[in-house]
Each structure stands twice: as C-alpha cells, then as structure tokens.
PDB file of N, CA and C in Angstrom:
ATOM      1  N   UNK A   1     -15.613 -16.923 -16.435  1.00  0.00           N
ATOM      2  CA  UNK A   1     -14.327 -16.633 -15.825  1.00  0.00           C
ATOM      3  C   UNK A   1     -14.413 -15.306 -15.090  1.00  0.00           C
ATOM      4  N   UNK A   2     -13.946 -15.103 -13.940  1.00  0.00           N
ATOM      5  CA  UNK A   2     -14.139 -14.207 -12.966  1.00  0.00           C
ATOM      6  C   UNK A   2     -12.720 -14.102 -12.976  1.00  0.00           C
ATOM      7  N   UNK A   3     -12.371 -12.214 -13.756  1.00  0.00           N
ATOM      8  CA  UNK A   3     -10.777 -11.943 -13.456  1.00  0.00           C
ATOM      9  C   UNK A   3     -10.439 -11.156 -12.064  1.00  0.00           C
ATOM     10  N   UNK A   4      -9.300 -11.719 -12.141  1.00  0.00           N
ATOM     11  CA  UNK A   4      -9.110 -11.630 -10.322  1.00  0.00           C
ATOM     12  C   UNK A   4      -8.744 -12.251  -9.243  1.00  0.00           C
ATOM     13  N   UNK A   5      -9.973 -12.782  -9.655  1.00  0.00           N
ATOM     14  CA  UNK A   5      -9.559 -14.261  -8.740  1.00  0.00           C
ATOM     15  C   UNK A   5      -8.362 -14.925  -8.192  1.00  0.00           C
ATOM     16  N   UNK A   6      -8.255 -15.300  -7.149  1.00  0.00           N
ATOM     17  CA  UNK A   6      -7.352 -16.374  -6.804  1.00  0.00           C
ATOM     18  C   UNK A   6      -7.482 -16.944  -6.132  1.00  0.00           C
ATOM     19  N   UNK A   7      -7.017 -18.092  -5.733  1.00  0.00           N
ATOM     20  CA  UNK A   7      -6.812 -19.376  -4.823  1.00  0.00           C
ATOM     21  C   UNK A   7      -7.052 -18.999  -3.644  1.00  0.00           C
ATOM     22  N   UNK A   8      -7.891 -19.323  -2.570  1.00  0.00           N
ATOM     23  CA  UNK A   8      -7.668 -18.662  -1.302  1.00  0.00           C
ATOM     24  C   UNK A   8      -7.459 -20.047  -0.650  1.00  0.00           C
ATOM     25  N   UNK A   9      -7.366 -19.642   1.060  1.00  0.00           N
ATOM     26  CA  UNK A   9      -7.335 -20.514   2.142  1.00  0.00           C
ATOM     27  C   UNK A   9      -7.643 -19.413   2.993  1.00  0.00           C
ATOM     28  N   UNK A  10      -8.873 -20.489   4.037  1.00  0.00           N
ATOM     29  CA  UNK A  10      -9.034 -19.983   4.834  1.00  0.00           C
ATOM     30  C   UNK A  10      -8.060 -20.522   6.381  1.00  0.00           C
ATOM     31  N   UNK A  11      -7.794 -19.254   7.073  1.00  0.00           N
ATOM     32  CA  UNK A  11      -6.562 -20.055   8.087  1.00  0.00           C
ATOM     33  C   UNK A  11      -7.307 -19.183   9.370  1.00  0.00           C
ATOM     34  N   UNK A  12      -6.889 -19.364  10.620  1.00  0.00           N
ATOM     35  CA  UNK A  12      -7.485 -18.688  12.042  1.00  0.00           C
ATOM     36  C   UNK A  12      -5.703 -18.535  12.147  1.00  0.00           C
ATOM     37  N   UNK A  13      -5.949 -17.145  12.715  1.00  0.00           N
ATOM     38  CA  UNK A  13      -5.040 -16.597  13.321  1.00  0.00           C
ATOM     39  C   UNK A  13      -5.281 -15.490  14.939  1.00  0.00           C
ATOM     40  N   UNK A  14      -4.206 -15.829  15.524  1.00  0.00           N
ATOM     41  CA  UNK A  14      -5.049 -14.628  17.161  1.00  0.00           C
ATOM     42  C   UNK A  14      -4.112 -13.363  16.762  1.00  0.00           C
ATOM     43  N   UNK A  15      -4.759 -12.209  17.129  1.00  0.00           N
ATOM     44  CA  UNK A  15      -4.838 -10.809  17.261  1.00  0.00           C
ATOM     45  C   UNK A  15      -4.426 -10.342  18.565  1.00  0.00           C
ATOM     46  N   UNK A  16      -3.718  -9.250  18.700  1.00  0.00           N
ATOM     47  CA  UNK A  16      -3.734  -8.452  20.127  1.00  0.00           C
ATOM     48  C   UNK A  16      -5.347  -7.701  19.524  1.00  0.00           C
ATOM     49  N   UNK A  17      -6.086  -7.666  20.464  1.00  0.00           N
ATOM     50  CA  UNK A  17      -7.553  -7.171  20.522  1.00  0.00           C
ATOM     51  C   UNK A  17      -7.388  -5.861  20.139  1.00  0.00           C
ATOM     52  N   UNK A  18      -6.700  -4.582  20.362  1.00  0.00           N
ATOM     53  CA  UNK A  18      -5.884  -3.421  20.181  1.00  0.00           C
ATOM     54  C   UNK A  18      -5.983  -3.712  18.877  1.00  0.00           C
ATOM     55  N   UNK A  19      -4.705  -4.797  18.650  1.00  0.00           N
ATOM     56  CA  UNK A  19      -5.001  -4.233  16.881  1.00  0.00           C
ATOM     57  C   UNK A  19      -5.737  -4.901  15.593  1.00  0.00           C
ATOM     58  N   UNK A  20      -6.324  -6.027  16.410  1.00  0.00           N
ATOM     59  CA  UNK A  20      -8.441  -5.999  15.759  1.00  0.00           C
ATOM     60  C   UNK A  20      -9.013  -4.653  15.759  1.00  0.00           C
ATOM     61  N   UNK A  21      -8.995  -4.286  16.659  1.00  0.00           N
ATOM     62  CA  UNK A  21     -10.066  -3.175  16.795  1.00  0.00           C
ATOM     63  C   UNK A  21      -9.197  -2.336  15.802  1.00  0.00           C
ATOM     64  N   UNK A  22      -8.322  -1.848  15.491  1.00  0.00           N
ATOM     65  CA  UNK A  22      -7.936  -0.513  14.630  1.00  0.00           C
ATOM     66  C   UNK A  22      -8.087  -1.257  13.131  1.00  0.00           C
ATOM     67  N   UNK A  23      -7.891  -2.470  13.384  1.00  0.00           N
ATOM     68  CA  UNK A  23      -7.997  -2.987  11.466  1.00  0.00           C
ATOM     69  C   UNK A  23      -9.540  -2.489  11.297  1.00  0.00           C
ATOM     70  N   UNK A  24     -10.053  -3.192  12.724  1.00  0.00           N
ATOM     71  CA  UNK A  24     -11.993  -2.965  11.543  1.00  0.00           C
ATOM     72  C   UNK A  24     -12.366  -1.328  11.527  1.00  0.00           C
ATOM     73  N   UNK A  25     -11.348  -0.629  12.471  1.00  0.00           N
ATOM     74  CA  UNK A  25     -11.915   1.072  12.203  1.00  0.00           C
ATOM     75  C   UNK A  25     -11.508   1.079  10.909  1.00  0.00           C
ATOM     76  N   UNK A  26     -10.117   0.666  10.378  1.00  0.00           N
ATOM     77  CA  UNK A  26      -9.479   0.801   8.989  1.00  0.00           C
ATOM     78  C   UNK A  26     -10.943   0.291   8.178  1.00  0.00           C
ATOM     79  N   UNK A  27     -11.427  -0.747   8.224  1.00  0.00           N
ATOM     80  CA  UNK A  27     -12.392  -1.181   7.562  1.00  0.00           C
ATOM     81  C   UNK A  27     -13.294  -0.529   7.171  1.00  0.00           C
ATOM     82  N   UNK A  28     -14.195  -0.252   8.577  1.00  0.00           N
ATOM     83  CA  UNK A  28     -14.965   0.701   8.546  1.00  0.00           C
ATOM     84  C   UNK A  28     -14.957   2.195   7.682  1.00  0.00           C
ATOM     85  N   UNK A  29     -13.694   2.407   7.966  1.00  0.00           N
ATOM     86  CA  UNK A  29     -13.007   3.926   7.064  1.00  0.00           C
ATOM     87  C   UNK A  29     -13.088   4.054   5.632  1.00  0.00           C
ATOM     88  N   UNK A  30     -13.395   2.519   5.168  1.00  0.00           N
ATOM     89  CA  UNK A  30     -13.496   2.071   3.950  1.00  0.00           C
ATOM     90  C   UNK A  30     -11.939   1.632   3.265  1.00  0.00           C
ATOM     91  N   UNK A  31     -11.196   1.890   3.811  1.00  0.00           N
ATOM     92  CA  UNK A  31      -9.158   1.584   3.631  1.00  0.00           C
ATOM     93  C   UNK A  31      -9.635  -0.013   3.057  1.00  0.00           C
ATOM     94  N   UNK A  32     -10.122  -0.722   3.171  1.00  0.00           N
ATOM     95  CA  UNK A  32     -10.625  -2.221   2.657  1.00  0.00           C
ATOM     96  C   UNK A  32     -12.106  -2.330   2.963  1.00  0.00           C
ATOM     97  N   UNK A  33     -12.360  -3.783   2.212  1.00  0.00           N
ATOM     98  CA  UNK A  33     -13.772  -4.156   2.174  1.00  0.00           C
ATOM     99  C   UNK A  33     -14.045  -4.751   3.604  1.00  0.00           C
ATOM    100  N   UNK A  34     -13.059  -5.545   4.469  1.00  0.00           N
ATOM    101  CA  UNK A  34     -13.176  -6.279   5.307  1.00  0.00           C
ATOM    102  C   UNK A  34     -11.981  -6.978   6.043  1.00  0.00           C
ATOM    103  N   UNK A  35     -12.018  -7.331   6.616  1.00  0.00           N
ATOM    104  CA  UNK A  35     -10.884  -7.574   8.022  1.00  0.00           C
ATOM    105  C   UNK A  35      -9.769  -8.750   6.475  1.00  0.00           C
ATOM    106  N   UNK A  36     -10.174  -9.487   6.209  1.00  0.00           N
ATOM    107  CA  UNK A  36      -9.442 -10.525   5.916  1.00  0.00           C
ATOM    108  C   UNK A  36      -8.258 -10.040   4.598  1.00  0.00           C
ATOM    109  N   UNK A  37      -9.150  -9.122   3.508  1.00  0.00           N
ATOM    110  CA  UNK A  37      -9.203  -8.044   3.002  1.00  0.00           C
ATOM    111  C   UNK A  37      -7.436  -6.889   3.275  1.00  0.00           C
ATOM    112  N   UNK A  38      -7.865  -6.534   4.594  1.00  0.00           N
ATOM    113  CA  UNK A  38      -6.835  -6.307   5.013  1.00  0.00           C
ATOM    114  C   UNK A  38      -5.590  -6.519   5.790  1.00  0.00           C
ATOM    115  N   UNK A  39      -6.190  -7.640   6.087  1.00  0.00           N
ATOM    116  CA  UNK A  39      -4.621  -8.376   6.342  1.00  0.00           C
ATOM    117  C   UNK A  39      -4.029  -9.382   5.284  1.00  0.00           C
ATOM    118  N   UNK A  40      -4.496  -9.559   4.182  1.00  0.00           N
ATOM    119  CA  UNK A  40      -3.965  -9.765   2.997  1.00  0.00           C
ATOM    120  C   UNK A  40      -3.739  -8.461   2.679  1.00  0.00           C
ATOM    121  N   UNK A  41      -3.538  -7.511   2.440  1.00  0.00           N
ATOM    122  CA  UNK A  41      -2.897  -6.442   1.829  1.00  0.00           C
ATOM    123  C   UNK A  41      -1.480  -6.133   2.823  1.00  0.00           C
ATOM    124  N   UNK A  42      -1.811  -6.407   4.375  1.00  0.00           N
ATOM    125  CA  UNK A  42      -0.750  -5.648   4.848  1.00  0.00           C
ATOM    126  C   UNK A  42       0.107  -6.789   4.429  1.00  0.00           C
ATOM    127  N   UNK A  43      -0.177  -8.392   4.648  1.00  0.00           N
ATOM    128  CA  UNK A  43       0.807  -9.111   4.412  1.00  0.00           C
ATOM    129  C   UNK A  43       1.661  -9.185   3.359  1.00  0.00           C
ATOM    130  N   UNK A  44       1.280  -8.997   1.952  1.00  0.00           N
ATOM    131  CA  UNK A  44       1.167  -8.641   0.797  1.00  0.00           C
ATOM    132  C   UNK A  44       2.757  -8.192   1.047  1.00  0.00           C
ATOM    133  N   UNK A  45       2.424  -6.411   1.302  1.00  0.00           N
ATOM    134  CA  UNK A  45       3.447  -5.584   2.051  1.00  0.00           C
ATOM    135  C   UNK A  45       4.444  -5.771   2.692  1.00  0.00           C
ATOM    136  N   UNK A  46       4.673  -6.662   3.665  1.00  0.00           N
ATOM    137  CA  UNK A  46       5.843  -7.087   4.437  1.00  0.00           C
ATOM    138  C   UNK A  46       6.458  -8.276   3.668  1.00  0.00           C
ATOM    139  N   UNK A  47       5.325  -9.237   2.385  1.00  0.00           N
ATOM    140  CA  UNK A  47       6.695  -9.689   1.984  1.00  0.00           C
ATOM    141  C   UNK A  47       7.412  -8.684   1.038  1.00  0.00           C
ATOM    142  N   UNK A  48       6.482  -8.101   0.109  1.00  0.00           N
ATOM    143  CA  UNK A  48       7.890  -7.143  -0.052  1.00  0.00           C
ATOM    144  C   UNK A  48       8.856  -6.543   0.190  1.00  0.00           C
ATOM    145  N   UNK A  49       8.565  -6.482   1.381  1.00  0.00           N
ATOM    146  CA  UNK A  49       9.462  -6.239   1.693  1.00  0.00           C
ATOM    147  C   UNK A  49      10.781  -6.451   2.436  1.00  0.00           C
ATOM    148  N   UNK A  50      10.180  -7.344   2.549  1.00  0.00           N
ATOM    149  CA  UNK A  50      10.635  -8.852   2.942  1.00  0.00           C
ATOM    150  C   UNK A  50      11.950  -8.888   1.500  1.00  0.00           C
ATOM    151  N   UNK A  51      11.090  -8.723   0.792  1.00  0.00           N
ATOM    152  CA  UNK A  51      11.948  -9.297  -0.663  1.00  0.00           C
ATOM    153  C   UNK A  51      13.153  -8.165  -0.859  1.00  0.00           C
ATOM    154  N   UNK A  52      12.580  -6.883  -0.840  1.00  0.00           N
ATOM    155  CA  UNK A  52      13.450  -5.983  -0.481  1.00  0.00           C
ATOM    156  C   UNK A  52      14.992  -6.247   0.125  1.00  0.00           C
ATOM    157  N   UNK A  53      14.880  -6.689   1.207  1.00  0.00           N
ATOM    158  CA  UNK A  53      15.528  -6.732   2.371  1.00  0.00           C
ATOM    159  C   UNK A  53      16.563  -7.201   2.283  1.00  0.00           C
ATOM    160  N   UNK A  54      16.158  -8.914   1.060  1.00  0.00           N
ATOM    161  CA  UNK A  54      16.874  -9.844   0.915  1.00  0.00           C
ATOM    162  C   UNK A  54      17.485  -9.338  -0.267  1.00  0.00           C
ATOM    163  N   UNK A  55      17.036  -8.679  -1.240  1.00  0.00           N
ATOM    164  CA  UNK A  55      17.901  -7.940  -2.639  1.00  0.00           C
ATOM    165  C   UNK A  55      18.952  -7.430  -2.103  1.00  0.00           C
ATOM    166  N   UNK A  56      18.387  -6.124  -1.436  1.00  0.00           N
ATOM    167  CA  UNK A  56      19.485  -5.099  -0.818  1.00  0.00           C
ATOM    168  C   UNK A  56      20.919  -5.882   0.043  1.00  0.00           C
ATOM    169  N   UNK A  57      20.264  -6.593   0.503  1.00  0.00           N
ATOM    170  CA  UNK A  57      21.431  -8.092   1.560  1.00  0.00           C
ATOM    171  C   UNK A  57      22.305  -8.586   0.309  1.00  0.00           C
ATOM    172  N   UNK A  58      21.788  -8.734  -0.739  1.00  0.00           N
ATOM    173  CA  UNK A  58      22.381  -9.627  -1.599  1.00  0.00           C
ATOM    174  C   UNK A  58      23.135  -8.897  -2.451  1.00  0.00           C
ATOM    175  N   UNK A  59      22.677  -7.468  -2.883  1.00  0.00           N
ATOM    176  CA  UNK A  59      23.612  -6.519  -3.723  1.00  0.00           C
ATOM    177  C   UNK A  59      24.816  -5.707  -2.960  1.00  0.00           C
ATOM    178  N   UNK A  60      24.661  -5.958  -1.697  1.00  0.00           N
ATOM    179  CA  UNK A  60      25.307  -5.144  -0.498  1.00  0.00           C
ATOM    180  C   UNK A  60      26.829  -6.474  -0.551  1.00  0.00           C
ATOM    181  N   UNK A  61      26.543  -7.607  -0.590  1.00  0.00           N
ATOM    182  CA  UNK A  61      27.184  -8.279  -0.475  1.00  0.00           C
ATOM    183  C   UNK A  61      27.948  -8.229  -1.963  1.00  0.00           C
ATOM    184  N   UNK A  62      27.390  -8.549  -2.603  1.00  0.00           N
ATOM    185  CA  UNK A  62      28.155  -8.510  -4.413  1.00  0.00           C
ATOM    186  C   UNK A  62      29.273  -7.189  -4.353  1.00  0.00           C
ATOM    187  N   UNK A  63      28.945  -6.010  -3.639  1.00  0.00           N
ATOM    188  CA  UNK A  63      29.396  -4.989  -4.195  1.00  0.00           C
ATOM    189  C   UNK A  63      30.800  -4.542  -3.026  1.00  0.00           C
ATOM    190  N   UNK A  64      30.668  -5.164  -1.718  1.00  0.00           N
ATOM    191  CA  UNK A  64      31.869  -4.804  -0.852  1.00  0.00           C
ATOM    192  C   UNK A  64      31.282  -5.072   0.533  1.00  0.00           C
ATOM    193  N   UNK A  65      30.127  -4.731   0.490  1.00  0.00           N
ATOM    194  CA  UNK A  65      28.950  -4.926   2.232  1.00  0.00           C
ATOM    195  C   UNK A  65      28.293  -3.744   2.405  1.00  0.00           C
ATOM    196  N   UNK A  66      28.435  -3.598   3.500  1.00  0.00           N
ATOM    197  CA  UNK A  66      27.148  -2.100   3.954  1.00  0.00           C
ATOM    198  C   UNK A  66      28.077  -1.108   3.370  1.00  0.00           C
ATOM    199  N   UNK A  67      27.047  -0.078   3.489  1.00  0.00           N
ATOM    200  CA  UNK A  67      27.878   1.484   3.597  1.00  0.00           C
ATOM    201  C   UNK A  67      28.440   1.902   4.731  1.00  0.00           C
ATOM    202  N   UNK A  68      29.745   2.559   4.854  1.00  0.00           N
ATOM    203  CA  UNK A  68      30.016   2.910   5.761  1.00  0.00           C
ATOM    204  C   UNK A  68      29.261   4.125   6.808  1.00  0.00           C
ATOM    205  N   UNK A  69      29.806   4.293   7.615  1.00  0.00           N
ATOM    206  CA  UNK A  69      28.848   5.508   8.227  1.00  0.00           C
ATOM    207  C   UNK A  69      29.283   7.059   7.580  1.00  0.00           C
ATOM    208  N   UNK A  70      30.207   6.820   6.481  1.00  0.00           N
ATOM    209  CA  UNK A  70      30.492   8.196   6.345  1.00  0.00           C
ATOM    210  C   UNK A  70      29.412   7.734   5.103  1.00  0.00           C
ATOM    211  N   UNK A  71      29.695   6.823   4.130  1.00  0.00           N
ATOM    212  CA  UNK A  71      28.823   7.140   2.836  1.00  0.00           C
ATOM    213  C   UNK A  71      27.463   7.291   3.300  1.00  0.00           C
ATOM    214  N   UNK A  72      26.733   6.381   4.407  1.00  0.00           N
ATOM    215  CA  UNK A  72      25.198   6.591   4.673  1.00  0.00           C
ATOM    216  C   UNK A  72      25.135   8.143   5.041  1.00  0.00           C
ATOM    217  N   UNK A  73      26.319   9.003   6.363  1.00  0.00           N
ATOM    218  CA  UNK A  73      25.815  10.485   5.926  1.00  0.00           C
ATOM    219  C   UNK A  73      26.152  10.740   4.962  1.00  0.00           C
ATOM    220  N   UNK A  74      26.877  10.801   3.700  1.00  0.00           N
ATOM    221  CA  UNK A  74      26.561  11.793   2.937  1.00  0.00           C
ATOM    222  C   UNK A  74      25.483  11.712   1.436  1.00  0.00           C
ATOM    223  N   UNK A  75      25.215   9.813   1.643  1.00  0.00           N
ATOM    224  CA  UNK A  75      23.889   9.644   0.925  1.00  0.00           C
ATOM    225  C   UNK A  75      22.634  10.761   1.944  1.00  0.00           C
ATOM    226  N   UNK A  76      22.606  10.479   2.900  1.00  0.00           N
ATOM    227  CA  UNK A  76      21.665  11.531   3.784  1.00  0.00           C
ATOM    228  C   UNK A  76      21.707  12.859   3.630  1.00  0.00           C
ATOM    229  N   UNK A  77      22.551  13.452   3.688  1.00  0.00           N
ATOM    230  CA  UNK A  77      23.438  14.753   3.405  1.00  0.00           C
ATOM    231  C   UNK A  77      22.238  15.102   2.001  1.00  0.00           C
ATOM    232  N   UNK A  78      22.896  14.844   0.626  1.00  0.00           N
ATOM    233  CA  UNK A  78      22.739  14.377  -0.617  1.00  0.00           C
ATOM    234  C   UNK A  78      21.114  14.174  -0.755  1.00  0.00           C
ATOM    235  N   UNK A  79      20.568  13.768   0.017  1.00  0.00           N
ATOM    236  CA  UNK A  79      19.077  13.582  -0.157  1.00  0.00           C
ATOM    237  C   UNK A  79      18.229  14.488   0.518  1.00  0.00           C
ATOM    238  N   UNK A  80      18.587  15.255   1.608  1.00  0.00           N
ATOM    239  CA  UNK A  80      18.137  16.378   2.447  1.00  0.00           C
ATOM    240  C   UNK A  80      17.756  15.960   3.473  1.00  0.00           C
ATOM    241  N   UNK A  81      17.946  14.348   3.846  1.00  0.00           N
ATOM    242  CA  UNK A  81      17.963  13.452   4.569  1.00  0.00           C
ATOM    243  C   UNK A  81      18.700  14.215   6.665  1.00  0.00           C
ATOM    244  N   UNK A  82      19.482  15.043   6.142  1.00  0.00           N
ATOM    245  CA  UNK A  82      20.402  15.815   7.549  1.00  0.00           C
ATOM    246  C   UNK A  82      20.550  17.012   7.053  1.00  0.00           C
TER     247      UNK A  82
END
C-alpha cells in the first residue's frame, strides 16, 4: 500500500503559452515536482475557494445579506484595513 495515493486521470488541456512558461519556471524553482503537479495544486485552491465563496453566499443570506458599505468600512477601519 502506497499512502497518498489517489485516483488520477489523465486529461489535455490548452494554456496561454505565457502562462506555461511561468508554471515550468515555478517548477523549475522547485514550488512543485512538475507541471501537472502544479496545476493540481492551483486547482485544488480555487475550489476552495470556490467553496468559500459559496459558504460566505450562504451565511450572508441566513443572516440579512451583504454588509453594508458602512459595516465593510468599519470592519476595514477595525482591522487596519483603512
């Protein structure tokens, strides 16, 4: 048993060439082992935040909706945010 592991698939996807080239400098930099490597990590990342997005949507709603623009400044205010 090899821990770790998981299920893969292999899939083809196209790139702006621009940002091929900065993933494999990332690579190269050692930031990951290899291109695939790191675009499973960034993806990883955006669904979280992804998931994020949809919590915050969903507790925003339970509780009244957004913040107004006075509470977002003075959460900002409050955080050293302004």
């Amino acid at each position: 048993m090899i821990i770790g592991m998981t299920a893969k698939a292999k899939v083809a996807v196209s790139l702006p060439r621009e940002l091929l080239e900065a993933v494999k400098t990332e690579v190269a930099a050692g930031h990951a082992p290899n291109v695939s490597a790191y675009v499973a990590d960034a993806l990883t990342e955006k669904a979280k935040l992804n998931n994020l997005d949809d919590l915050l949507n969903e507790m925003l709603a339970e509780t009244g909706g957004p913040l107004t623009a006075a509470e977002q400044a003075d959460i900002d205010r409050k955080a050293g945010w302004a």
